[in-house]
PDB file of N, CA and C in Angstrom:
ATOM      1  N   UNK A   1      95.418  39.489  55.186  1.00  0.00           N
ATOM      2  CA  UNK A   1      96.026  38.364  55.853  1.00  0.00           C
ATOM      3  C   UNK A   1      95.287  38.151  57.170  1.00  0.00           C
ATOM      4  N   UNK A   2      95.021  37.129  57.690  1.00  0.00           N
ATOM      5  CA  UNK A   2      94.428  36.678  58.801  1.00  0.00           C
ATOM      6  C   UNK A   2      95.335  36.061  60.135  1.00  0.00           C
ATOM      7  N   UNK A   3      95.185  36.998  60.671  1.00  0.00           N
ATOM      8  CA  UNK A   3      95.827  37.080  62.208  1.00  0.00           C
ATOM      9  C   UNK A   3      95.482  36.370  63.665  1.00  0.00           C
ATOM     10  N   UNK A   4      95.860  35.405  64.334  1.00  0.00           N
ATOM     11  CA  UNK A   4      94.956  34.796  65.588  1.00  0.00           C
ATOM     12  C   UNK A   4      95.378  36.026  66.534  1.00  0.00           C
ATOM     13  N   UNK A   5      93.634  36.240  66.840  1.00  0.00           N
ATOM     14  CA  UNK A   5      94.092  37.257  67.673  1.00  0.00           C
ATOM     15  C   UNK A   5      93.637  36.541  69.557  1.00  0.00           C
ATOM     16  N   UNK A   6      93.441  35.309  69.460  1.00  0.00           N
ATOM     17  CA  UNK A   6      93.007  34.783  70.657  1.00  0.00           C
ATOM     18  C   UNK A   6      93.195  33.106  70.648  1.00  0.00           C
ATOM     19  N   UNK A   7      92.860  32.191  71.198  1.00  0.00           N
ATOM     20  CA  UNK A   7      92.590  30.991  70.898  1.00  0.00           C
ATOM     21  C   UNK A   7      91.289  30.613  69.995  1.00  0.00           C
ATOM     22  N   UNK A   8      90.670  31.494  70.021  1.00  0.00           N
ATOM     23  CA  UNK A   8      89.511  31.326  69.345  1.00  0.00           C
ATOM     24  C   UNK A   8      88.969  32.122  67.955  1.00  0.00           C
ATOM     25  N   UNK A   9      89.718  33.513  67.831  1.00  0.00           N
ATOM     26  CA  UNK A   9      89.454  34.547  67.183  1.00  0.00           C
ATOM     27  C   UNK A   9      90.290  35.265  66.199  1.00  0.00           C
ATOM     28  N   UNK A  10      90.139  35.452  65.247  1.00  0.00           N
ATOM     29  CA  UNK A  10      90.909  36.469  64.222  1.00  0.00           C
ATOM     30  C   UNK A  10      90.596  37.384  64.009  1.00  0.00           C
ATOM     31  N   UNK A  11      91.748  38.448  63.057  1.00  0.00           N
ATOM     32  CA  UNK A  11      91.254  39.260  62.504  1.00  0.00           C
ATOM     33  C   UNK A  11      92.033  39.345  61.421  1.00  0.00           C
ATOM     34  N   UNK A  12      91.201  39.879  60.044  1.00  0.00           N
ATOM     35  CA  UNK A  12      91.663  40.104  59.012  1.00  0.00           C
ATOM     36  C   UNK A  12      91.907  41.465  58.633  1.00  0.00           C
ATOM     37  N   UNK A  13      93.957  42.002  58.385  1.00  0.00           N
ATOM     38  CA  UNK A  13      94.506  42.988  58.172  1.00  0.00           C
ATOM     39  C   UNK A  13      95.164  43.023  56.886  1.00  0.00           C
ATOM     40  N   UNK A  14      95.028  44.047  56.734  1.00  0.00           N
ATOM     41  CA  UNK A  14      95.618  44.150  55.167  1.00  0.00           C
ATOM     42  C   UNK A  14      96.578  44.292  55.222  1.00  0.00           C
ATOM     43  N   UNK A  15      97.664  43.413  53.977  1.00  0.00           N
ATOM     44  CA  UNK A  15      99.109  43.229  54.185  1.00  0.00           C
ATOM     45  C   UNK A  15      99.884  44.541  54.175  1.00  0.00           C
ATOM     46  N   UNK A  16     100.802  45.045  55.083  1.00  0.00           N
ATOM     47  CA  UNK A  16     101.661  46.245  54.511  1.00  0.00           C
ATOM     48  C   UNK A  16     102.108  46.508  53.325  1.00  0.00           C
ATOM     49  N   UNK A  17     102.205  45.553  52.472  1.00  0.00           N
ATOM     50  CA  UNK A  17     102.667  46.033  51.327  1.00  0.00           C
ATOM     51  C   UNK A  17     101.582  47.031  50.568  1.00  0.00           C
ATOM     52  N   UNK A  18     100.337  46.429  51.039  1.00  0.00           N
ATOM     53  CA  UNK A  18      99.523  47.193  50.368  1.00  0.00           C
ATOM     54  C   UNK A  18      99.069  48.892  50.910  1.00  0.00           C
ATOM     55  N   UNK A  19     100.253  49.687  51.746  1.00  0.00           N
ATOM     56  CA  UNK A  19      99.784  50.708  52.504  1.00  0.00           C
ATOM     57  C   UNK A  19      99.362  51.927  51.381  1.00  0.00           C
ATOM     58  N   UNK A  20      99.040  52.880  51.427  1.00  0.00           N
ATOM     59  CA  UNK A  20      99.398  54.088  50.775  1.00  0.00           C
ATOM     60  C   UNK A  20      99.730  55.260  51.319  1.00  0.00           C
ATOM     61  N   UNK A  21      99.639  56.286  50.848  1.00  0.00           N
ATOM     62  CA  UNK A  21     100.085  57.455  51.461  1.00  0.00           C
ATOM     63  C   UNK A  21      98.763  57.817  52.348  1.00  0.00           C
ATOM     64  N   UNK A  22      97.871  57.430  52.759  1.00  0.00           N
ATOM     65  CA  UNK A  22      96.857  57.435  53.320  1.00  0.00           C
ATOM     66  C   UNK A  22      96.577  57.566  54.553  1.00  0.00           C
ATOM     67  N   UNK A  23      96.924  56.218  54.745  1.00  0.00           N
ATOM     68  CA  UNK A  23      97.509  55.348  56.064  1.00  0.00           C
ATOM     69  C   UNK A  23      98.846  56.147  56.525  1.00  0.00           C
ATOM     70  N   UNK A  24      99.572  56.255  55.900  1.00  0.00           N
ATOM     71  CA  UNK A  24     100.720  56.799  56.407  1.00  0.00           C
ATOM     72  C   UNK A  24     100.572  58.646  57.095  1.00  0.00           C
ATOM     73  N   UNK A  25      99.519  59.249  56.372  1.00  0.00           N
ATOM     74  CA  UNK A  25      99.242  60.397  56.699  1.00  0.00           C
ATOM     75  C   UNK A  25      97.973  60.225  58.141  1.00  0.00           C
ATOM     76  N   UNK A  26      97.305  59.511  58.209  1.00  0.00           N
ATOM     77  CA  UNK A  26      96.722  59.428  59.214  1.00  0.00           C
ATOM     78  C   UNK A  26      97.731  58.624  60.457  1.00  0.00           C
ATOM     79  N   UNK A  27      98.452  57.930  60.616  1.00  0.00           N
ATOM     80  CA  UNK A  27      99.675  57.478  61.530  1.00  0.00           C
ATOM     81  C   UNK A  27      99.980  58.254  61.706  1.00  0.00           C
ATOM     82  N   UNK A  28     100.736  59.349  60.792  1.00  0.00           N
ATOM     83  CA  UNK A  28     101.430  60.651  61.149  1.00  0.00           C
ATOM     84  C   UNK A  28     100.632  61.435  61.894  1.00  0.00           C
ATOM     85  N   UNK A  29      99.271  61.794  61.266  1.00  0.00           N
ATOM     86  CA  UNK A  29      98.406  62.837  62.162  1.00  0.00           C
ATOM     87  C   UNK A  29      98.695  62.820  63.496  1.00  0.00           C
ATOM     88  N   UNK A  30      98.888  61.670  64.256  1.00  0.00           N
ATOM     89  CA  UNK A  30      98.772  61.424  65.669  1.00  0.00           C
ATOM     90  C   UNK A  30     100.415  61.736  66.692  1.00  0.00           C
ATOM     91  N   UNK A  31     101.106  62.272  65.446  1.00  0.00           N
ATOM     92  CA  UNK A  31     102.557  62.699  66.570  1.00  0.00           C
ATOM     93  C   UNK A  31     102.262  63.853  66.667  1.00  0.00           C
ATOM     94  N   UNK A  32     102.808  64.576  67.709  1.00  0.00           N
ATOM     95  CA  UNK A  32     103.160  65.644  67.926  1.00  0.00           C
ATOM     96  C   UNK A  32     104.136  66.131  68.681  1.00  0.00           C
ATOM     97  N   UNK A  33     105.021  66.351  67.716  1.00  0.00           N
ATOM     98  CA  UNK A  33     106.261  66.805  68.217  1.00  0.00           C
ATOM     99  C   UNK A  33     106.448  67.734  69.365  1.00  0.00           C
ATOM    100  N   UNK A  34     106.994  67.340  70.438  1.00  0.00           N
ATOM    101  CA  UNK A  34     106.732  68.765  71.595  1.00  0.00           C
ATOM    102  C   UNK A  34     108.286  68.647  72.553  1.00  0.00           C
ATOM    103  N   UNK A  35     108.570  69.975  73.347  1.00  0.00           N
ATOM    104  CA  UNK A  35     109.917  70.193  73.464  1.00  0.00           C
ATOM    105  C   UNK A  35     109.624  70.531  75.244  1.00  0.00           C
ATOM    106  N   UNK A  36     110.140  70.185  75.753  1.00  0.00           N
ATOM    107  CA  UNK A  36     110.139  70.648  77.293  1.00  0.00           C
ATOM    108  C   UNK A  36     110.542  71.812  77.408  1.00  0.00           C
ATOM    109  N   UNK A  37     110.142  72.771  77.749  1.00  0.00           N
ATOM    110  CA  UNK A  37     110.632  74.460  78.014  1.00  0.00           C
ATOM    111  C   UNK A  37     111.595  74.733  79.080  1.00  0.00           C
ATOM    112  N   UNK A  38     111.820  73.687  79.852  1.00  0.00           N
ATOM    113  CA  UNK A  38     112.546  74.361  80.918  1.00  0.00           C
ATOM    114  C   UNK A  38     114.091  72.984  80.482  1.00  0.00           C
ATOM    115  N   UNK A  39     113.709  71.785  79.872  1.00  0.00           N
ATOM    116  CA  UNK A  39     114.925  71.188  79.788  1.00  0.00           C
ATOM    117  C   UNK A  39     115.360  71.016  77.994  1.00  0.00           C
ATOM    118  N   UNK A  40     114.439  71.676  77.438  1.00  0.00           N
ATOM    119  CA  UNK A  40     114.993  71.431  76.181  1.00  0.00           C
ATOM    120  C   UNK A  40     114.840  70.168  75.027  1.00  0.00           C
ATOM    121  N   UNK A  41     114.579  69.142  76.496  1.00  0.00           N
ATOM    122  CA  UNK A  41     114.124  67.986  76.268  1.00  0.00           C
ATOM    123  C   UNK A  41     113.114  67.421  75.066  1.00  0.00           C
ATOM    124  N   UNK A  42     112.655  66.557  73.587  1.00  0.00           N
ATOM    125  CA  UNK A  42     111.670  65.912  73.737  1.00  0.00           C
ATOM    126  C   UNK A  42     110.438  65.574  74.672  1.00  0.00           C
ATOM    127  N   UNK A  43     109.178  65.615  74.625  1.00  0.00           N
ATOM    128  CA  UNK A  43     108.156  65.059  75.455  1.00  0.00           C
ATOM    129  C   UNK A  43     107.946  63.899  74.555  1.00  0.00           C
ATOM    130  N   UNK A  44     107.281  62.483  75.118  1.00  0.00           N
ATOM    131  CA  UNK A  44     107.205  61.428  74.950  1.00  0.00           C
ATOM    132  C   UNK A  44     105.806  61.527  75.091  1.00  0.00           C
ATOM    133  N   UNK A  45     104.562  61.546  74.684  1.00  0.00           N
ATOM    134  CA  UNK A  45     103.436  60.886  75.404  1.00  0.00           C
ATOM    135  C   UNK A  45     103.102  59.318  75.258  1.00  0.00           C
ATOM    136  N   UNK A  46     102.757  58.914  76.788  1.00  0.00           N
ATOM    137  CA  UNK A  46     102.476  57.110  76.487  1.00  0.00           C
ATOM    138  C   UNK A  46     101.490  56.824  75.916  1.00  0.00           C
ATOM    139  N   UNK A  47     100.512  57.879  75.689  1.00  0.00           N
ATOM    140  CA  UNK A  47      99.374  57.196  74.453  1.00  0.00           C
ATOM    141  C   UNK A  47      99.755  57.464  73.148  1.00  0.00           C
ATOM    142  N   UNK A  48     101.581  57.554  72.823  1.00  0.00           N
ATOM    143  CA  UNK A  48     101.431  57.362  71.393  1.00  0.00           C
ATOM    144  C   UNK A  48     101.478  56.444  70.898  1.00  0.00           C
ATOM    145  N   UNK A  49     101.614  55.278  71.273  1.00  0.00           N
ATOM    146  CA  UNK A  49     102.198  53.929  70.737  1.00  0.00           C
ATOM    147  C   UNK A  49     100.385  53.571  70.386  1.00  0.00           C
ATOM    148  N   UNK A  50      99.788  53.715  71.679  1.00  0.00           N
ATOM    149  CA  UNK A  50      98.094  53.887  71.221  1.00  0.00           C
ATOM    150  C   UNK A  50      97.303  54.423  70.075  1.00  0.00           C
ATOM    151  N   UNK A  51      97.685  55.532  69.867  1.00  0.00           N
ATOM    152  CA  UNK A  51      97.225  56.727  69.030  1.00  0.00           C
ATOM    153  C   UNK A  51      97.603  55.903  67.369  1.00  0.00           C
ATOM    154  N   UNK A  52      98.632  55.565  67.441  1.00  0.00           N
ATOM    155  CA  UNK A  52      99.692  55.139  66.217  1.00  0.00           C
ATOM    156  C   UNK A  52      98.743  53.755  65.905  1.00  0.00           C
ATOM    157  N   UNK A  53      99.176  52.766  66.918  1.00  0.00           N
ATOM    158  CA  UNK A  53      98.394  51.079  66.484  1.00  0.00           C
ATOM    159  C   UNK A  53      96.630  51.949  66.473  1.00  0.00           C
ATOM    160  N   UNK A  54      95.767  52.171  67.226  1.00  0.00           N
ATOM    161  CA  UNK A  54      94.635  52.736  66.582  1.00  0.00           C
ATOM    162  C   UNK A  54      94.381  53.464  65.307  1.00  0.00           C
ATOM    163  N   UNK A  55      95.243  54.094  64.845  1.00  0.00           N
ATOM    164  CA  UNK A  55      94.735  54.673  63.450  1.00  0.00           C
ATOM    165  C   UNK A  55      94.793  53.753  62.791  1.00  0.00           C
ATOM    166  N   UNK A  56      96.227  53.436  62.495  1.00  0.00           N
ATOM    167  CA  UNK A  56      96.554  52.066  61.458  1.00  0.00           C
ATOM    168  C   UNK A  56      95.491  51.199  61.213  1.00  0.00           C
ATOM    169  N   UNK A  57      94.813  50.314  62.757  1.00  0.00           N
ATOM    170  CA  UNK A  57      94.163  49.320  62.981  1.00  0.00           C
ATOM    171  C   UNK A  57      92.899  49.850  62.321  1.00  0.00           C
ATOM    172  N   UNK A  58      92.076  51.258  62.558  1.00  0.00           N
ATOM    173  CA  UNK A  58      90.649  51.832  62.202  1.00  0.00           C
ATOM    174  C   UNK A  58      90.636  51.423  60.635  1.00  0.00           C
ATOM    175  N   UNK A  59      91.896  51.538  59.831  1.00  0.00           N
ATOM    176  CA  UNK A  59      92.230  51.415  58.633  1.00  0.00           C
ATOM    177  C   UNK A  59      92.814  50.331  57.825  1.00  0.00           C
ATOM    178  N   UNK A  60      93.654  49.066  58.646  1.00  0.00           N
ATOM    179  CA  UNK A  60      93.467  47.951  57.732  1.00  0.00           C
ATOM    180  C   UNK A  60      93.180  46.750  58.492  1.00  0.00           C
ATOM    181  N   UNK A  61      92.028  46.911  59.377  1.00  0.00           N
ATOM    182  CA  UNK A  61      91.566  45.761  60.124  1.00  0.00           C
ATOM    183  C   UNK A  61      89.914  45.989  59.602  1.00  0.00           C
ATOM    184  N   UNK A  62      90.130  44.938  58.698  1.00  0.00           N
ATOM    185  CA  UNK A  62      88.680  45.221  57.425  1.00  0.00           C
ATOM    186  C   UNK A  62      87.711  44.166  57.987  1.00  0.00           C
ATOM    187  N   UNK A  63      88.470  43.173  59.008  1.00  0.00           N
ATOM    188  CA  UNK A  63      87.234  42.483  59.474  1.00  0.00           C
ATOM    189  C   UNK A  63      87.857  41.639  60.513  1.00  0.00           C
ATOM    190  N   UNK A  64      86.685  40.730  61.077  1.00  0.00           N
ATOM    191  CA  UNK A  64      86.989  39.615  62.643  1.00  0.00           C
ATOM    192  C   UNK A  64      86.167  39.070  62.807  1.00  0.00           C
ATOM    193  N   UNK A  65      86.590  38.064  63.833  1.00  0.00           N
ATOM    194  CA  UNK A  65      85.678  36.777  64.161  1.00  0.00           C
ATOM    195  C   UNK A  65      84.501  37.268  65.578  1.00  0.00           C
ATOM    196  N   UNK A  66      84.928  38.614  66.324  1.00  0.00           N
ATOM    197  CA  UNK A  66      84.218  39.147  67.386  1.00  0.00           C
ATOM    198  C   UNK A  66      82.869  39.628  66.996  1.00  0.00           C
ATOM    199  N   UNK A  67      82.236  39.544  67.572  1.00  0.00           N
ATOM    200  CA  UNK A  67      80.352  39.812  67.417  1.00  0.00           C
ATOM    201  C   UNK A  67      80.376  41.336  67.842  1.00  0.00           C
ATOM    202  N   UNK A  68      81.267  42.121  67.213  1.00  0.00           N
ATOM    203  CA  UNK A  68      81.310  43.437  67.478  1.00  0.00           C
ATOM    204  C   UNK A  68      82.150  44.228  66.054  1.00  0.00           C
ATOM    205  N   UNK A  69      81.833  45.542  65.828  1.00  0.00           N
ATOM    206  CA  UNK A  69      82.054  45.537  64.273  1.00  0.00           C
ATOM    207  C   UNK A  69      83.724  45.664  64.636  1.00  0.00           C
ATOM    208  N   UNK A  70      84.088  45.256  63.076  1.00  0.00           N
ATOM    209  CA  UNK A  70      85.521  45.954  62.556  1.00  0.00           C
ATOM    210  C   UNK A  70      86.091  47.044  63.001  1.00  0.00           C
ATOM    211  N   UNK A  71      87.046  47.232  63.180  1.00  0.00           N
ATOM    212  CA  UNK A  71      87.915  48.850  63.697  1.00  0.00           C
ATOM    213  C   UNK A  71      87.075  49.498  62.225  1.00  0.00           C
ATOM    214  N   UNK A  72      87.556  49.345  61.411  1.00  0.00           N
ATOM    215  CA  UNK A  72      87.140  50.233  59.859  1.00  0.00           C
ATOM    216  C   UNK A  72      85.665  50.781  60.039  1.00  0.00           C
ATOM    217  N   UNK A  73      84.730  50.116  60.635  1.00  0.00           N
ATOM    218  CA  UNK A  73      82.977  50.324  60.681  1.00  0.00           C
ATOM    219  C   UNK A  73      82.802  51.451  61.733  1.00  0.00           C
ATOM    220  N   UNK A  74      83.645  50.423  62.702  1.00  0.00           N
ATOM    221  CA  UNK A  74      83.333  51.422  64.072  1.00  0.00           C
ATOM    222  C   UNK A  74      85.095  51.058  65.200  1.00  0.00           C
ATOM    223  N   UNK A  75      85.539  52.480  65.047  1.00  0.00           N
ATOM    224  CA  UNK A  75      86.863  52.673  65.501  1.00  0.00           C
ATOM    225  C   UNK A  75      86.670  51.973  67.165  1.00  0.00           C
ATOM    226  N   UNK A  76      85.393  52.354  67.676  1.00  0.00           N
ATOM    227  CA  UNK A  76      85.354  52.616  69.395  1.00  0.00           C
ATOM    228  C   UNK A  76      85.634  50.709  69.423  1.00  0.00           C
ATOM    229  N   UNK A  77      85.186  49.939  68.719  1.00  0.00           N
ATOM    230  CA  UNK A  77      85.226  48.597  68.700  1.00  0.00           C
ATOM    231  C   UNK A  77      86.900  48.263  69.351  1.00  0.00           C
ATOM    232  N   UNK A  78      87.815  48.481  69.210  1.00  0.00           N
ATOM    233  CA  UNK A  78      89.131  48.503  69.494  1.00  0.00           C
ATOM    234  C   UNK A  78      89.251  48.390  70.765  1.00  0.00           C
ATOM    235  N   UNK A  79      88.199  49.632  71.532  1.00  0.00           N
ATOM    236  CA  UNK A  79      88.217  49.664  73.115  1.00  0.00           C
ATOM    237  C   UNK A  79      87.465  48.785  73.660  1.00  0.00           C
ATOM    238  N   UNK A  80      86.956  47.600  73.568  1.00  0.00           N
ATOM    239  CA  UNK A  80      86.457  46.427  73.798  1.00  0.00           C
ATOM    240  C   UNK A  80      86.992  45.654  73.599  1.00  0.00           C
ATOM    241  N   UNK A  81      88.686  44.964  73.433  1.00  0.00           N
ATOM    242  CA  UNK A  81      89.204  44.282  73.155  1.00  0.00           C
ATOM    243  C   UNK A  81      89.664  43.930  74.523  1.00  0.00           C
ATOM    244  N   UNK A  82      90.139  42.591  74.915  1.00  0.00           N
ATOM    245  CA  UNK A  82      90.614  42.245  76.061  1.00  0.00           C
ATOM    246  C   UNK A  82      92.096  42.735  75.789  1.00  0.00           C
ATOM    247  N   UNK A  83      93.276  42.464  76.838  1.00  0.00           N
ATOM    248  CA  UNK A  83      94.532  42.910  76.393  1.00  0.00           C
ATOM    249  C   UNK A  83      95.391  41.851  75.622  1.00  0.00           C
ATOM    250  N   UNK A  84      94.921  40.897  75.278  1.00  0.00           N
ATOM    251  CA  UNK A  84      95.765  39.875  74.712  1.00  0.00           C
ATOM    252  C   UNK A  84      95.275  39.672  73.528  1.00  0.00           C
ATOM    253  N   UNK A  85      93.792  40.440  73.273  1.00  0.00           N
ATOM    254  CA  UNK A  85      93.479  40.262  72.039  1.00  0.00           C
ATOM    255  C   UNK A  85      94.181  41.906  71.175  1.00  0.00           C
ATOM    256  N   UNK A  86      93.958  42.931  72.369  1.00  0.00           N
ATOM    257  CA  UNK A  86      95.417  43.765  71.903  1.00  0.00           C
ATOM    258  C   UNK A  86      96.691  43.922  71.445  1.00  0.00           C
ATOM    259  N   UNK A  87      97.263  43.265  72.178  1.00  0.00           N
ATOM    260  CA  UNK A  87      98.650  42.942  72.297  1.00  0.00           C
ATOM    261  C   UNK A  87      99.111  41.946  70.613  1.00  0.00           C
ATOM    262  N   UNK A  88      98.130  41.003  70.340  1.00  0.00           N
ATOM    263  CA  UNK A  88      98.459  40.252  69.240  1.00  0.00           C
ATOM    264  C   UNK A  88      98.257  41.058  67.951  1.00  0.00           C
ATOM    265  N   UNK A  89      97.181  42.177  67.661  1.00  0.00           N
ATOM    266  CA  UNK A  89      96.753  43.489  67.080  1.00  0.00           C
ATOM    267  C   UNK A  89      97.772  44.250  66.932  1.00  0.00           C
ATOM    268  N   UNK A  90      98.454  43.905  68.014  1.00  0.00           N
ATOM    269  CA  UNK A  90      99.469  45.739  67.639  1.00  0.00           C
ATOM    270  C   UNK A  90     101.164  44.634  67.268  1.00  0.00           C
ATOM    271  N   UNK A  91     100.719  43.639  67.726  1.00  0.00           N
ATOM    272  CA  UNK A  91     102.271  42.432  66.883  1.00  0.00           C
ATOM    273  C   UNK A  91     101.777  42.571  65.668  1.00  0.00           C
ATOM    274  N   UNK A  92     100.312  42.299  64.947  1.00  0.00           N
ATOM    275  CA  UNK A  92     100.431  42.388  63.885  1.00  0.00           C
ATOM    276  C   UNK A  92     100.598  43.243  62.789  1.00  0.00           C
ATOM    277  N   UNK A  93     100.466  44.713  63.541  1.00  0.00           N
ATOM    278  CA  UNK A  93     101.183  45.734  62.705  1.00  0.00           C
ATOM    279  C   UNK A  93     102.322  46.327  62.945  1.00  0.00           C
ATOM    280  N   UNK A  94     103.290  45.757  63.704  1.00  0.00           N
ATOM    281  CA  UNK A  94     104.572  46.685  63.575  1.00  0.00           C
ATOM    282  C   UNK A  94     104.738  46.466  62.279  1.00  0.00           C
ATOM    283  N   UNK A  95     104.977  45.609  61.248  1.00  0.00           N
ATOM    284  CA  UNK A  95     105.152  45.868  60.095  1.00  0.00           C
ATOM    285  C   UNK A  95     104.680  46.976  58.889  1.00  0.00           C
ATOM    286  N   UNK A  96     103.789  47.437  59.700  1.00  0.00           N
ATOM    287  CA  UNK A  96     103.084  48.415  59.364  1.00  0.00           C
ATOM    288  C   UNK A  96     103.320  49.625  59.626  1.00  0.00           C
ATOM    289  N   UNK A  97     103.500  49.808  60.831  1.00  0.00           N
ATOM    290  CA  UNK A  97     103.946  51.074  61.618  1.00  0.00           C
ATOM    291  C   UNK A  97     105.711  51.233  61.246  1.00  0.00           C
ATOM    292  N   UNK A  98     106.741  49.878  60.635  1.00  0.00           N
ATOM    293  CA  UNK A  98     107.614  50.175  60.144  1.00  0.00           C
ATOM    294  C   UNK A  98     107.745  50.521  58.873  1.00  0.00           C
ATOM    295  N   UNK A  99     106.460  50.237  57.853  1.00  0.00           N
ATOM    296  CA  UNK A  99     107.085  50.781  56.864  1.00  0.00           C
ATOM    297  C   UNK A  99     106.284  52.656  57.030  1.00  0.00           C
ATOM    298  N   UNK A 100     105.152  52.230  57.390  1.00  0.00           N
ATOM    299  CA  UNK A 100     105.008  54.203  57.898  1.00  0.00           C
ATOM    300  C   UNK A 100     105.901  55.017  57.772  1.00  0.00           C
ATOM    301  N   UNK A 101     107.005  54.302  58.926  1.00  0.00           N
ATOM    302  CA  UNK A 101     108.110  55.474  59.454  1.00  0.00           C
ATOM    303  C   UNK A 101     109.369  55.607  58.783  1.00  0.00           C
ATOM    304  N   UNK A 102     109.348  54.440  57.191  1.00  0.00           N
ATOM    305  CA  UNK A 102     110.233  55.006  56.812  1.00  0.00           C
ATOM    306  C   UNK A 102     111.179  53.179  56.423  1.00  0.00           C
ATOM    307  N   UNK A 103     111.147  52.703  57.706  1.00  0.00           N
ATOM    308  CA  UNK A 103     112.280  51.436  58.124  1.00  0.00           C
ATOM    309  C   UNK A 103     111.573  49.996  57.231  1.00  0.00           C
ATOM    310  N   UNK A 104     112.498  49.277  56.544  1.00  0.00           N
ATOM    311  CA  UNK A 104     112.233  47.929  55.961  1.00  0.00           C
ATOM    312  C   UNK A 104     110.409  48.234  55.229  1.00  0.00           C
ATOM    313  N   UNK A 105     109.874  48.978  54.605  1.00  0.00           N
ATOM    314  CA  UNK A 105     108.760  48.947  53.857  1.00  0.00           C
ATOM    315  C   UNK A 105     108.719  48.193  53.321  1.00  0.00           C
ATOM    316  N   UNK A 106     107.653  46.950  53.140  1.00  0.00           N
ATOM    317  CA  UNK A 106     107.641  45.803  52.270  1.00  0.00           C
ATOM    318  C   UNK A 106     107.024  46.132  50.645  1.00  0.00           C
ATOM    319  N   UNK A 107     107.630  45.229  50.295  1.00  0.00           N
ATOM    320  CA  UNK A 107     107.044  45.995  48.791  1.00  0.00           C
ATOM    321  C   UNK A 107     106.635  44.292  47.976  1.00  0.00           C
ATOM    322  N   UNK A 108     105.284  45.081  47.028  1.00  0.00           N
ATOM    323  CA  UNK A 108     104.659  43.639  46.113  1.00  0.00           C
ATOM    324  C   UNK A 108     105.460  43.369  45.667  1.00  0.00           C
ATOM    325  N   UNK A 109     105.809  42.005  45.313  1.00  0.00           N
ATOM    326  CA  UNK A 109     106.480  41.149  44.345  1.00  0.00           C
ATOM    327  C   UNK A 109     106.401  41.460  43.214  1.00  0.00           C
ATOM    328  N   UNK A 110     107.595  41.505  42.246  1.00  0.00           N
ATOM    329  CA  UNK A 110     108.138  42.172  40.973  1.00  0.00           C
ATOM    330  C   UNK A 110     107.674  40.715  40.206  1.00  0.00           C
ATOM    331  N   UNK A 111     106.319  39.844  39.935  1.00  0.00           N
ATOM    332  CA  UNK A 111     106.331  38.920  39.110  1.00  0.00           C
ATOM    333  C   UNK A 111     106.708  38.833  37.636  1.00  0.00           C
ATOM    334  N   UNK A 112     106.763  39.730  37.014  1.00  0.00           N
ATOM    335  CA  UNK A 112     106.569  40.050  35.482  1.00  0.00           C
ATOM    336  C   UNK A 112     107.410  41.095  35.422  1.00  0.00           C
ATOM    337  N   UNK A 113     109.127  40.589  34.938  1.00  0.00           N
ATOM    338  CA  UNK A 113     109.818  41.722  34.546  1.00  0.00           C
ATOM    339  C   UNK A 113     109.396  43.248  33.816  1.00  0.00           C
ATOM    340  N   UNK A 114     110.190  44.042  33.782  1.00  0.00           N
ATOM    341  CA  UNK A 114     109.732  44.898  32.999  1.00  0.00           C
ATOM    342  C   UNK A 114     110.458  44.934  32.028  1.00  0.00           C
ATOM    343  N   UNK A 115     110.196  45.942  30.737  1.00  0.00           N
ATOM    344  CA  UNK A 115     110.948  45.614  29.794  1.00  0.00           C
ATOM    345  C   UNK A 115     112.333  46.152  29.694  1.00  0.00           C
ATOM    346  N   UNK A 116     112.903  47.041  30.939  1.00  0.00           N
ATOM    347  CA  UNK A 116     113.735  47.886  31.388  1.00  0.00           C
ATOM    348  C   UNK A 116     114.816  46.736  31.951  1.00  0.00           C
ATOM    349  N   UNK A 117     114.195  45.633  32.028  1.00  0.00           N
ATOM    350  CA  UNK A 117     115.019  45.040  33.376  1.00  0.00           C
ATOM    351  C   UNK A 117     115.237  43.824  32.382  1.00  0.00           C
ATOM    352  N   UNK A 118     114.972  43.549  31.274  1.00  0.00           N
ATOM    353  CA  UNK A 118     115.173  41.990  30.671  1.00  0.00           C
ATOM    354  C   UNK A 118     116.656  42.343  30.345  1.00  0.00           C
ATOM    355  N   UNK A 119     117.580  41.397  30.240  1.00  0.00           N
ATOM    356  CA  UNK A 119     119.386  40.994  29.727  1.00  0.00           C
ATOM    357  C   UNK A 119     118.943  41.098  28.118  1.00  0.00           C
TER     358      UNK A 119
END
């Protein structure tokens, strides 16, 4: 699907429906669960929301209108993005990063009953 990622620019991401366990294992790679020792607490780090939209993106941002390669070719390409061409990048995968984690996973269209399911 093709995304405006500027007034001028796109990029083409592959629809969530189409994720696999792939994608979902490399998203995951990037948590790490950690516990505060003295409060018991969760730790939060703020480059996870980073860590998370970068893997995803290295993996279904297969192409763009920028004179610089694809996340998929070359990951570092990502860090050359202005922030608004960011910001529209990481809108276009929460859908992505929600079905990852579990929440509303979109799924292909059931065109052609099965033979389980005809009356």
């Amino acid at each position: 699907m093709r995304v405006p990622i500027d007034e001028k620019n796109w990029a083409e991401i592959t629809p969530p429906e189409q994720l696999t366990r792939f994608e979902r294992k490399a998203v995951n790679a990037t948590i790490v669960y950690e516990v505060n020792p003295a409060s018991g607490l969760p730790l939060i780090k703020a480059s996870l929301d980073d860590e998370m939209t970068g893997a995803i993106l290295c993996l279904v941002c297969t192409d763009w209108s920028l004179p610089i390669p694809a996340p998929v070719h070359d990951p570092k390409s990502l860090d050359k993005l202005t922030l608004e061409q960011d910001d529209k990048l990481r809108e276009a995968v929460i859908p992505h990063i929600q079905a990852i984690k579990g929440g509303k996973a979109p799924v292909p269209a059931n065109e052609v009953p099965t033979p389980g399911s005809a009356s």
